[in-house]
Protein backbone atom coordinates (compact mmCIF):
# COMPACT_ATOMS: atom_id res chain seq x y z
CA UNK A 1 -16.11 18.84 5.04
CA UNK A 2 -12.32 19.35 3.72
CA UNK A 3 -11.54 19.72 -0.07
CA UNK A 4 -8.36 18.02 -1.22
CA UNK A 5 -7.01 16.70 -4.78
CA UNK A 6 -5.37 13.56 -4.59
CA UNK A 7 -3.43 12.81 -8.33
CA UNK A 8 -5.34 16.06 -10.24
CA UNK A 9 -8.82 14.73 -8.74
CA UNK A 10 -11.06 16.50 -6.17
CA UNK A 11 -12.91 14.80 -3.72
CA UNK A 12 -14.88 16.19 -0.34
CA UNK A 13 -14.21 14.51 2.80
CA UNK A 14 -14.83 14.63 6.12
CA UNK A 15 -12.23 16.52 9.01
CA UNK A 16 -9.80 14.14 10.26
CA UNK A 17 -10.23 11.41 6.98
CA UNK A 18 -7.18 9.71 6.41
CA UNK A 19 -5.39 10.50 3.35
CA UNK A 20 -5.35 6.81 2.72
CA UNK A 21 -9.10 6.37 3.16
CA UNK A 22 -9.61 9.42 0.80
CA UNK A 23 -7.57 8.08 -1.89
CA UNK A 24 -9.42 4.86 -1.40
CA UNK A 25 -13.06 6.36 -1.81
CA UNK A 26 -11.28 8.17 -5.28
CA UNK A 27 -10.40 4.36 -6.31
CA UNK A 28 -6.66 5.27 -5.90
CA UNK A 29 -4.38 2.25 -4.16
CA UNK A 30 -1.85 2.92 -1.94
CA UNK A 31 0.31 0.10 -0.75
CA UNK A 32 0.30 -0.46 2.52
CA UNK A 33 0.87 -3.75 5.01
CA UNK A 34 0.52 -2.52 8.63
CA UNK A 35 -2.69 -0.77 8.38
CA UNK A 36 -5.75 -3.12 8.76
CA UNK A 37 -9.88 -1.16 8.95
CA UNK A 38 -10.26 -2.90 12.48
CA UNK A 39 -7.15 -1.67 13.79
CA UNK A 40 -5.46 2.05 14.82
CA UNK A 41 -3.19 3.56 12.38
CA UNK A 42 0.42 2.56 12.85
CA UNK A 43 2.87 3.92 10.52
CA UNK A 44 5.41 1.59 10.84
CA UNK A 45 5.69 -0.35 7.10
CA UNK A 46 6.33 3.24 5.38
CA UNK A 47 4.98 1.86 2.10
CA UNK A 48 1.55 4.13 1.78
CA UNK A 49 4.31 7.70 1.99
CA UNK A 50 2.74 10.09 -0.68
CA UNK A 51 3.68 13.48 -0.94
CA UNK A 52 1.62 16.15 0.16
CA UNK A 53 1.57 19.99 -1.10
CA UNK A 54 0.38 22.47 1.37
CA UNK A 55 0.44 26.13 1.53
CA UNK A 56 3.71 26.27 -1.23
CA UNK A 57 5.55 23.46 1.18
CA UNK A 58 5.64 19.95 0.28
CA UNK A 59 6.62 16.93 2.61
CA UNK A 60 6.48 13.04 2.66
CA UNK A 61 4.52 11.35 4.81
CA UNK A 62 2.84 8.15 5.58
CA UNK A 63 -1.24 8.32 4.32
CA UNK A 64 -2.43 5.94 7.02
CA UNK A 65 -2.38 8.07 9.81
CA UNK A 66 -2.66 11.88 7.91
CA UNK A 67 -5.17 13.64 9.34
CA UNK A 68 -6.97 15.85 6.93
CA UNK A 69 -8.10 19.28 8.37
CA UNK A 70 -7.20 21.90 5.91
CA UNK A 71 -7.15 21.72 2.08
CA UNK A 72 -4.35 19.77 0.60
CA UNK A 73 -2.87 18.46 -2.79
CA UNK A 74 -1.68 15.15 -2.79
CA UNK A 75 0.16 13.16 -4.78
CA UNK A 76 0.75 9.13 -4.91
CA UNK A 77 3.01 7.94 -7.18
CA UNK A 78 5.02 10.82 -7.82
CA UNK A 79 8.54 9.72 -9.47
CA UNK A 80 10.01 10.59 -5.91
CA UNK A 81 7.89 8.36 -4.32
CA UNK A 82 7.84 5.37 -6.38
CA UNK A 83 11.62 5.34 -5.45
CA UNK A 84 10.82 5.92 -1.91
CA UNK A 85 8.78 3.04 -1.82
CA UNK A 86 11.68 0.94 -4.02
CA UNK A 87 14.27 1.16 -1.16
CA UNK A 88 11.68 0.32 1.57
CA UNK A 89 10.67 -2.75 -0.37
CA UNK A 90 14.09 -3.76 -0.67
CA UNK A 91 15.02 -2.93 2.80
CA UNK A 92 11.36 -5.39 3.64
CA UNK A 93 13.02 -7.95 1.62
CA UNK A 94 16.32 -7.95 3.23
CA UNK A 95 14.55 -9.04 5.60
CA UNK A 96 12.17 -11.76 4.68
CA UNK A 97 13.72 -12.82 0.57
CA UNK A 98 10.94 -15.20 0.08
CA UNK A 99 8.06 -14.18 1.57
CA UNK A 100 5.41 -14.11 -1.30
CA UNK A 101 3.49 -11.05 -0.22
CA UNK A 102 6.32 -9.37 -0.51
CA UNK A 103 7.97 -10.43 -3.88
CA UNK A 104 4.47 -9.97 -5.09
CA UNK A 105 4.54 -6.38 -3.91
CA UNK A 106 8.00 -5.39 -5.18
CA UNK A 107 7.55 -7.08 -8.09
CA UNK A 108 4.87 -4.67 -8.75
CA UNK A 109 7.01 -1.81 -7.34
CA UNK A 110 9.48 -3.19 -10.21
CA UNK A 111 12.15 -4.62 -7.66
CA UNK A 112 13.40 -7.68 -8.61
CA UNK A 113 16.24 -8.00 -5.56
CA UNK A 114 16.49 -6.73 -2.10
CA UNK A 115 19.95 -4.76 -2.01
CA UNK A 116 21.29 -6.61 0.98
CA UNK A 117 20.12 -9.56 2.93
CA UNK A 118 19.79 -9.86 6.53
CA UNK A 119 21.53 -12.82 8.34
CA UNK A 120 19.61 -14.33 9.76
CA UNK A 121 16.73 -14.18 8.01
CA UNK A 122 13.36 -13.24 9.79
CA UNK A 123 9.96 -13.52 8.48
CA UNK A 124 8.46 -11.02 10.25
CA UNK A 125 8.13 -7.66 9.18
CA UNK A 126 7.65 -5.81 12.20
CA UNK A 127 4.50 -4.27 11.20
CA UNK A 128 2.44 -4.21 14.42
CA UNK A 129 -0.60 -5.68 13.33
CA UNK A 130 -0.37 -8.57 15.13
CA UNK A 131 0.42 -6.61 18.85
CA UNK A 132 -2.06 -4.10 17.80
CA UNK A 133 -5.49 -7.04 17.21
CA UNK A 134 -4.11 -8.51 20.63
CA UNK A 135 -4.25 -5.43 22.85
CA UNK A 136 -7.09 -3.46 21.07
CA UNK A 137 -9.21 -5.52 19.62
CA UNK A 138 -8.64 -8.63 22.00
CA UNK A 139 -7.91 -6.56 24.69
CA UNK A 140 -5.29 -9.32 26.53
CA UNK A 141 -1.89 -7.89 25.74
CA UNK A 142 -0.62 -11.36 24.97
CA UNK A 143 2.41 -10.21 22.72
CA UNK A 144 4.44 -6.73 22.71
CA UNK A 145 7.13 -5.41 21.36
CA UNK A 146 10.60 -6.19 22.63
CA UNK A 147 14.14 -5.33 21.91
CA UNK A 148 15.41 -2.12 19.59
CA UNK A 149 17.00 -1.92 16.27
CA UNK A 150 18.16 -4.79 14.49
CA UNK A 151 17.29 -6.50 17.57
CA UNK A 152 13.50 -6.20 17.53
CA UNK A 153 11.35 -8.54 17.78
CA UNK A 154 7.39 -9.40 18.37
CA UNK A 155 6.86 -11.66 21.70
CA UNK A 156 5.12 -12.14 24.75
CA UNK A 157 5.86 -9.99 27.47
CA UNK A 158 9.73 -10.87 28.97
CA UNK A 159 9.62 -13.52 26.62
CA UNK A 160 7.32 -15.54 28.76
CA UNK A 161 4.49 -17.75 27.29
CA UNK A 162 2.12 -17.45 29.88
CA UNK A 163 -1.61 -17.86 29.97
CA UNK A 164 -2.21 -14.47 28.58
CA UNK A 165 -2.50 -15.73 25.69
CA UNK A 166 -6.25 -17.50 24.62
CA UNK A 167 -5.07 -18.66 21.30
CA UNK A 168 -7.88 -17.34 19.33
CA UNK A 169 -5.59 -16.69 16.15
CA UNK A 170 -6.28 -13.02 15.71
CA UNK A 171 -2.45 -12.37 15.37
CA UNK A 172 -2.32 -14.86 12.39
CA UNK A 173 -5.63 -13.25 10.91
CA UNK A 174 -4.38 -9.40 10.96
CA UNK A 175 -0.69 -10.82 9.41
CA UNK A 176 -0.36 -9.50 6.05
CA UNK A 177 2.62 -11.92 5.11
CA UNK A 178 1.23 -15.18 6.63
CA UNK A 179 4.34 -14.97 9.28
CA UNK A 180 2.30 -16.31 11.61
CA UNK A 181 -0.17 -19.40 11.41
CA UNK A 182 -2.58 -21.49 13.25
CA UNK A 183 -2.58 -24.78 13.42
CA UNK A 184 -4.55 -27.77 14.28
CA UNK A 185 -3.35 -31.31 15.31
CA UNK A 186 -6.99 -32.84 16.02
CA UNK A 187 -6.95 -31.96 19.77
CA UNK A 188 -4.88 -28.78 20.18
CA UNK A 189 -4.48 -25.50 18.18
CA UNK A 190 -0.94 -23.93 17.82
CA UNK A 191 0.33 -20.71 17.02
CA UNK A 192 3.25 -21.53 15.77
CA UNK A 193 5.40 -17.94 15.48
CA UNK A 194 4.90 -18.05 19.17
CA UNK A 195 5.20 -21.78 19.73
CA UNK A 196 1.81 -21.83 21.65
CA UNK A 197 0.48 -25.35 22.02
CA UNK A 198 -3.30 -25.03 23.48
CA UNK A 199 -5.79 -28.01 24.14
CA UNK A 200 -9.30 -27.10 21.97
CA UNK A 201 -12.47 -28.02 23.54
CA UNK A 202 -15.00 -30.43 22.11
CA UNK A 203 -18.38 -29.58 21.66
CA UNK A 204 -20.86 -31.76 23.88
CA UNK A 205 -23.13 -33.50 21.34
CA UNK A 206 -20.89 -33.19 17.81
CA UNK A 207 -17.21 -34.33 18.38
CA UNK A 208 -15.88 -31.22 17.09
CA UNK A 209 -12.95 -29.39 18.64
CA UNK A 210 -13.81 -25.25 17.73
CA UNK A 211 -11.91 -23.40 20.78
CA UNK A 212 -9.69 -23.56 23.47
CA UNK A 213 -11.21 -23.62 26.95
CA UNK A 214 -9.47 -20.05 27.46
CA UNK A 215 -11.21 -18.53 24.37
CA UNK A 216 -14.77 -19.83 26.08
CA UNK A 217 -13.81 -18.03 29.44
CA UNK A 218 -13.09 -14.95 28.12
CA UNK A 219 -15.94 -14.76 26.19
CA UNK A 220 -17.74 -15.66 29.16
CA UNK A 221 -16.06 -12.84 31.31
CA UNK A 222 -15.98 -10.17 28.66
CA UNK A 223 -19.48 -10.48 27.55
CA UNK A 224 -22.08 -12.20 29.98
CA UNK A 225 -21.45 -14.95 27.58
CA UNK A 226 -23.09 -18.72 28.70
CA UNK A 227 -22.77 -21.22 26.08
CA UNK A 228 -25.21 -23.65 25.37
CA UNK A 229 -22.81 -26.82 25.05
C-alpha cells in the first residue's frame, strides 16, 4: 500500500492506483473525457492535469494514467490548474462551439467562449475512446487514427469502409460528446460519423431486427457462440 494526500486528505492505496482513481475513492472529481473504466488510460483530453508534489519538486501531469508507487501530495484544483484546464477547454471548444458536453463542462470551468474557432468546425474531439473500445475491447481494429496535427482525424484504416467493421455501436457508446451515433431505419443500423450503413437481422419467431449478421458471426467465432434463433 502507498500513502498519498490528495487536496490536504490522506488516503491508502494500492501500488500502481491511478491518481485519478484515488481521488475518486476520496470523493474528489476530476474532469476528464477520454478515460472510460473499460478502457486503457489514454492521456490525450489533458483535462484531469493536477499537480503533483514529490520529494520538494512539483510537476503537472495528467491523473489518468499516474502511476502511484511512492508517497505523493497532490493537488486538484490548484489556481494553476484551474487555468490549465481553462485554455484546454477553450482550445476543445475551438473545436466543436456547440457541442453540449462541452459548454456544459466549461461552463463549469467558468469559460463562457472558446478563444478562437476552428474552420471548419469538427465535432470530434480526438479523444481516443472510440479507437480504443474497437481494438481492445472489440478486438477488430475497425477505426484508427489517421493524419497529424490539425489534420487528424478518427477513420477506418486508409480511409476504407470495409467489412472490419460489425457495427455493434461500441464507438458511439464510449463517445463522451455524442459525436458519434447509431441509428436505425427499421432494417439497417448506421453509424453515422463513419457513414456505415449495415443490414440488421431479424429474429426467427418475433419480427425484431437486434443485430447485424456480422455482430452474430463474431460472436459466434470469438466465443463458441450458437444462437438459438
Amino acid at each position: 500500500m502507498v500513502k498519498l494526500k490528495i487536496n490536504g486528505k490522506i488516503i491508502e492505496v494500492k501500488e500502481e492506483t491511478t491518481i485519478l482513481e484515488a481521488a475518486s475513492k476520496l470523493g474528489i472529481q476530476i474532469p476528464t473525457l477520454c478515460n472510460h473504466e473499460a478502457l486503457s488510460p489514454y492521456g490525450s483530453c489533458r483535462l484531469c492535469i493536477v499537480e503533483v508534489k514529490r520529494g520538494g519538486r512539483s510537476e503537472i501531469t495528467t491523473s489518468c494514467n499516474y502511476l502511484i508507487t511512492k508517497e505523493i501530495e497532490v493537488q486538484t484544483n490548484s489556481e494553476k490548474i484551474i487555468k490549465y484546464r481553462q485554455m484546454i477547454i477553450q482550445l476543445l471548444l475551438g473545436r466543436c462551439p456547440d457541442n453540449p458536453k462541452l459548454l456544459e463542462l466549461a461552463k463549469s470551468l467558468g469559460v463562457t467562449s472558446p478563444i478562437f474557432q476552428a474552420d471548419p468546425y469538427d465535432d470530434c474531439i480526438l479523444c481516443g475512446r472510440c479507437v480504443r473500445a474497437c481494438s481492445e475491447v472489440v478486438k477488430v481494429n475497425a477505426i484508427t487514427f489517421a493524419g497529424r496535427g490539425v489534420s487528424r482525424r478518427v477513420e477506418p484504416p486508409f480511409g476504407d469502409y470495409n467489412d472490419l467493421c460489425i457495427a455493434c455501436g461500441a464507438c458511439a457508446f464510449v463517445c463522451p460528446t455524442g459525436a458519434v451515433q447509431v441509428q436505425f431505419d427499421g432494417t439497417n443500423k448506421i453509424i453515422d460519423k463513419w457513414e456505415k450503413v449495415t443490414p440488421i437481422v431479424e429474429v426467427k419467431n418475433s419480427g425484431q431486427h437486434y443485430m447485424t449478421e456480422a455482430q452474430i458471426n463474431y460472436f459466434k467465432n470469438s466465443f463458441n457462440f450458437t444462437p438459438n434463433n
